[in-house]
Protein backbone atom coordinates (compact mmCIF):
# COMPACT_ATOMS: atom_id res chain seq x y z
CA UNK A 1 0.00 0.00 0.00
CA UNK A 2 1.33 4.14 -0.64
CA UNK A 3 2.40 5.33 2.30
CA UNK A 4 0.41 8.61 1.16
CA UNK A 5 -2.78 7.00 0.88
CA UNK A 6 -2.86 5.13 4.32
CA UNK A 7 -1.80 8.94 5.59
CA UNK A 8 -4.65 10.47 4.25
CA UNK A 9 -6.68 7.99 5.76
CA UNK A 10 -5.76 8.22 8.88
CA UNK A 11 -6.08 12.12 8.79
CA UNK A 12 -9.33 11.26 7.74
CA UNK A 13 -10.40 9.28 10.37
CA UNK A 14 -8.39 11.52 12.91
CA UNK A 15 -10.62 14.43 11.52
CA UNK A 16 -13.85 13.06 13.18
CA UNK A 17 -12.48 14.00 16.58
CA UNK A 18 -9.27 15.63 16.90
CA UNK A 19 -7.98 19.02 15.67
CA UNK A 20 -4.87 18.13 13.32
CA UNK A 21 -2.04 19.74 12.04
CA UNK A 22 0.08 18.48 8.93
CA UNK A 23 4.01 18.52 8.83
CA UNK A 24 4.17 19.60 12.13
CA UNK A 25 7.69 20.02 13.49
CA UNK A 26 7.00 19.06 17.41
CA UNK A 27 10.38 19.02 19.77
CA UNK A 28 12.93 19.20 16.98
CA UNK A 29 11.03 16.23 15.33
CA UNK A 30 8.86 15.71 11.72
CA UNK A 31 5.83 14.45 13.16
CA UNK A 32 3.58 13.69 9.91
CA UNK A 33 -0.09 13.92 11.48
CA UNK A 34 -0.23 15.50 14.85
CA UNK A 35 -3.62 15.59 16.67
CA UNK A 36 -5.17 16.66 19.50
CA UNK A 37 -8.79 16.10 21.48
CA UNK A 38 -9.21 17.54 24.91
CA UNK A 39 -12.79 16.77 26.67
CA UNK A 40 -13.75 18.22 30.03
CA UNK A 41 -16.59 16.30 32.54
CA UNK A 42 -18.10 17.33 35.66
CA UNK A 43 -20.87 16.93 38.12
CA UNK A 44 -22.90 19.60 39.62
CA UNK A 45 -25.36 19.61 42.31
CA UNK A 46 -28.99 20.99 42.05
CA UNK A 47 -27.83 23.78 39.45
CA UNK A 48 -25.03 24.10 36.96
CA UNK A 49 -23.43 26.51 39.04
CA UNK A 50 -22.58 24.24 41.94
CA UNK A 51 -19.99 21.77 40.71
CA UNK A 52 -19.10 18.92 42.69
CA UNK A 53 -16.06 17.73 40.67
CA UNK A 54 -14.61 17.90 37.44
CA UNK A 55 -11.84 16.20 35.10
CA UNK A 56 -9.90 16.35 32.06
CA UNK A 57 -8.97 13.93 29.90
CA UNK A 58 -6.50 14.41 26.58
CA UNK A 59 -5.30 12.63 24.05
CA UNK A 60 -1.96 13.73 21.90
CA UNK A 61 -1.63 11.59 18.52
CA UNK A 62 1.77 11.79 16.58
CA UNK A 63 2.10 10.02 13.53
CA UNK A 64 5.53 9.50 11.63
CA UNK A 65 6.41 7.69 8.94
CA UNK A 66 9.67 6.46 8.19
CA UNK A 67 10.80 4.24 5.25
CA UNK A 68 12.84 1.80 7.41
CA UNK A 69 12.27 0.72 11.23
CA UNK A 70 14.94 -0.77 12.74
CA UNK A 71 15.87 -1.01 16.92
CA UNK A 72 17.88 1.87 17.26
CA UNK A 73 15.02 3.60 15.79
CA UNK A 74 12.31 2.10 17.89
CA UNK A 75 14.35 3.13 20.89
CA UNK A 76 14.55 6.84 19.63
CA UNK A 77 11.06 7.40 19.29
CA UNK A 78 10.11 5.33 22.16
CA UNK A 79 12.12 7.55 23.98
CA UNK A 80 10.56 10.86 22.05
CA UNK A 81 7.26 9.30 23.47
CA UNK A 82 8.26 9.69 27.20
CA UNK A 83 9.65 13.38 26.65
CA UNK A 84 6.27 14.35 25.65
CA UNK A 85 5.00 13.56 28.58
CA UNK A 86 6.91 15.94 30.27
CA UNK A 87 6.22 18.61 27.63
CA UNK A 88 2.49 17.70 26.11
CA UNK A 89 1.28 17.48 29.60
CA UNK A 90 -0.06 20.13 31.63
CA UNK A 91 -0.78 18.32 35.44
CA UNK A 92 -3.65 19.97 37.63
CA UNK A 93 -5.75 19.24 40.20
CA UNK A 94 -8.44 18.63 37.53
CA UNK A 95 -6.15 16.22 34.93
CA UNK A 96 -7.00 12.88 35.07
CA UNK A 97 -5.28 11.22 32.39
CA UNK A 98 -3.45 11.76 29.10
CA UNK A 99 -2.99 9.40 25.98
CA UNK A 100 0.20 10.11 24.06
CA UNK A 101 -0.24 7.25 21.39
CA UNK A 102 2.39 7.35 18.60
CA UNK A 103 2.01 5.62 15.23
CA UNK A 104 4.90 5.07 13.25
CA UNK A 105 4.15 4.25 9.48
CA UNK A 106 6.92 2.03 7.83
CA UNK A 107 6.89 0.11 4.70
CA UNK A 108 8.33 -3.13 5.82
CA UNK A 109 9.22 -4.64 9.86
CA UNK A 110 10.96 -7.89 9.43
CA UNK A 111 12.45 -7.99 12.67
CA UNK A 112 11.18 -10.68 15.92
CA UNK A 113 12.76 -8.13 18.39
CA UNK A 114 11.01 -4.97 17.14
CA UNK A 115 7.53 -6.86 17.09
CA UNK A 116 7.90 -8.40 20.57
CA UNK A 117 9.55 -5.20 21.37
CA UNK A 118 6.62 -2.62 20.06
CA UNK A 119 4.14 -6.09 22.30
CA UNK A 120 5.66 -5.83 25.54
CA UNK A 121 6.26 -2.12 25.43
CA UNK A 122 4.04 -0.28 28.80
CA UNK A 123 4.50 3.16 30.14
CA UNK A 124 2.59 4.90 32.71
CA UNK A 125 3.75 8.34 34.19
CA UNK A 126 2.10 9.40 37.33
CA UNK A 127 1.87 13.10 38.58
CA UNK A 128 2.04 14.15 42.15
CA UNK A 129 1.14 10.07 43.72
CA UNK A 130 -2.09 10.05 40.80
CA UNK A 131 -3.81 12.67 42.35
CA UNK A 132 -3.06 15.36 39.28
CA UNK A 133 -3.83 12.66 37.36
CA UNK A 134 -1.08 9.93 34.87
CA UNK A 135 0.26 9.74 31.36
CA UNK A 136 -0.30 6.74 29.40
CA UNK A 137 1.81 5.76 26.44
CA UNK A 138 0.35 3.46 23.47
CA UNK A 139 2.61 2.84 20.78
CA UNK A 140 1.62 1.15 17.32
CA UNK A 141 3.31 0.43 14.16
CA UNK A 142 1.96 -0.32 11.00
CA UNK A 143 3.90 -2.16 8.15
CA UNK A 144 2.57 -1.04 4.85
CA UNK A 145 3.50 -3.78 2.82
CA UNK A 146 2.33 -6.70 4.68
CA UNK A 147 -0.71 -5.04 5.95
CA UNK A 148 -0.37 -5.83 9.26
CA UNK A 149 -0.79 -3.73 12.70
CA UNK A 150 1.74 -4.20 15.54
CA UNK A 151 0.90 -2.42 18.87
CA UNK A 152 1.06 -2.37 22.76
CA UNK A 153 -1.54 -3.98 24.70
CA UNK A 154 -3.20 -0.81 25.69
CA UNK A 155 -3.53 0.02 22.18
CA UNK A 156 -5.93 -2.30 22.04
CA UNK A 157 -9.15 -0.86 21.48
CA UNK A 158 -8.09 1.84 18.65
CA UNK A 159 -5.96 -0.56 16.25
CA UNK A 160 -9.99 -0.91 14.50
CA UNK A 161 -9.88 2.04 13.34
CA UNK A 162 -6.07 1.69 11.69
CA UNK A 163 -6.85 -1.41 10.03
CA UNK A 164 -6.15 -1.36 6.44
CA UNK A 165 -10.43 -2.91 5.48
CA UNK A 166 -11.71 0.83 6.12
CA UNK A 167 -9.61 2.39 3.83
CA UNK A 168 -11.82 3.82 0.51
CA UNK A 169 -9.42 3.48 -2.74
CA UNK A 170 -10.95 5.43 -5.35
């Protein structure tokens, strides 16, 4: 599959729900797709004046494609990951959690130790013992050319919407 075409569909899909930016140069790095969604709940008692509690939750998306993925790689940008939390993150009394999920976009992974690698790969960041809330890091690869997903267990539950069925070819 282009490399191109699987971009624009994931900018598409991105579009439903988080404001993107294309080319995006983020911490002296090309990040292809870069979106954000920020949502804020709350309860309030007997008016909507009197609120008991609120919390926000945010979720940072940084796509990047690269031609060739190999471990020294991998390492980089799992490392790139972690420093966002410490600059993509904005702690508070009211944060509950952040997703920083990154998506790298390569045209062929034919290495064991990057798969089990990009499998066994878990990061949590906690601010001030959980009570401003934690930083949770999914990471997910997808190899063009063999049309397959690889990704962290937490990544679970948005690798649907990656998968290479939904894209329209026209």
């Amino acid at each position: 599959m282009d490399k191109l075409i699987y971009l624009n569909h994931l900018a598409k899909v991105f579009s439903n729900n988080f404001h993107l930016e294309i080319n995006k140069s983020l911490m002296n790095k090309r990040i292809d797709i870069y979106g954000v969604w920020n949502m804020k709940f709350g309860r309030n008692f007997i008016s909507r004046n009197k609120i008991i509690d609120e919390y926000e939750c945010n979720e940072h998306c940084l796509v990047v494609s690269e031609d060739r993925v190999d471990e020294k790689f991998l390492d980089d940008f799992i490392n790139y990951l972690k420093k966002c939390t410490l600059s993509l993150v904005n702690p508070h009394k009211n944060h509950k959690t952040t997703y920083i999920t990154g998506i790298l976009v390569t045209k062929n992974i034919n290495d064991e130790d990057i798969m089990r690698k990009i499998k066994r790969f878990n990061y949590t960041k906690n601010y001030r013992m959980s009570f401003y809330g934690w930083s949770i890091l999914r990471l997910i690869a997808v190899d063009l050319n063999n049309g397959k997903i690889y990704h962290n267990k937490i990544s679970i539950d948005i690798v649907d919407s990656l998968s290479f069925d939904k894209i329209n070819i026209i």
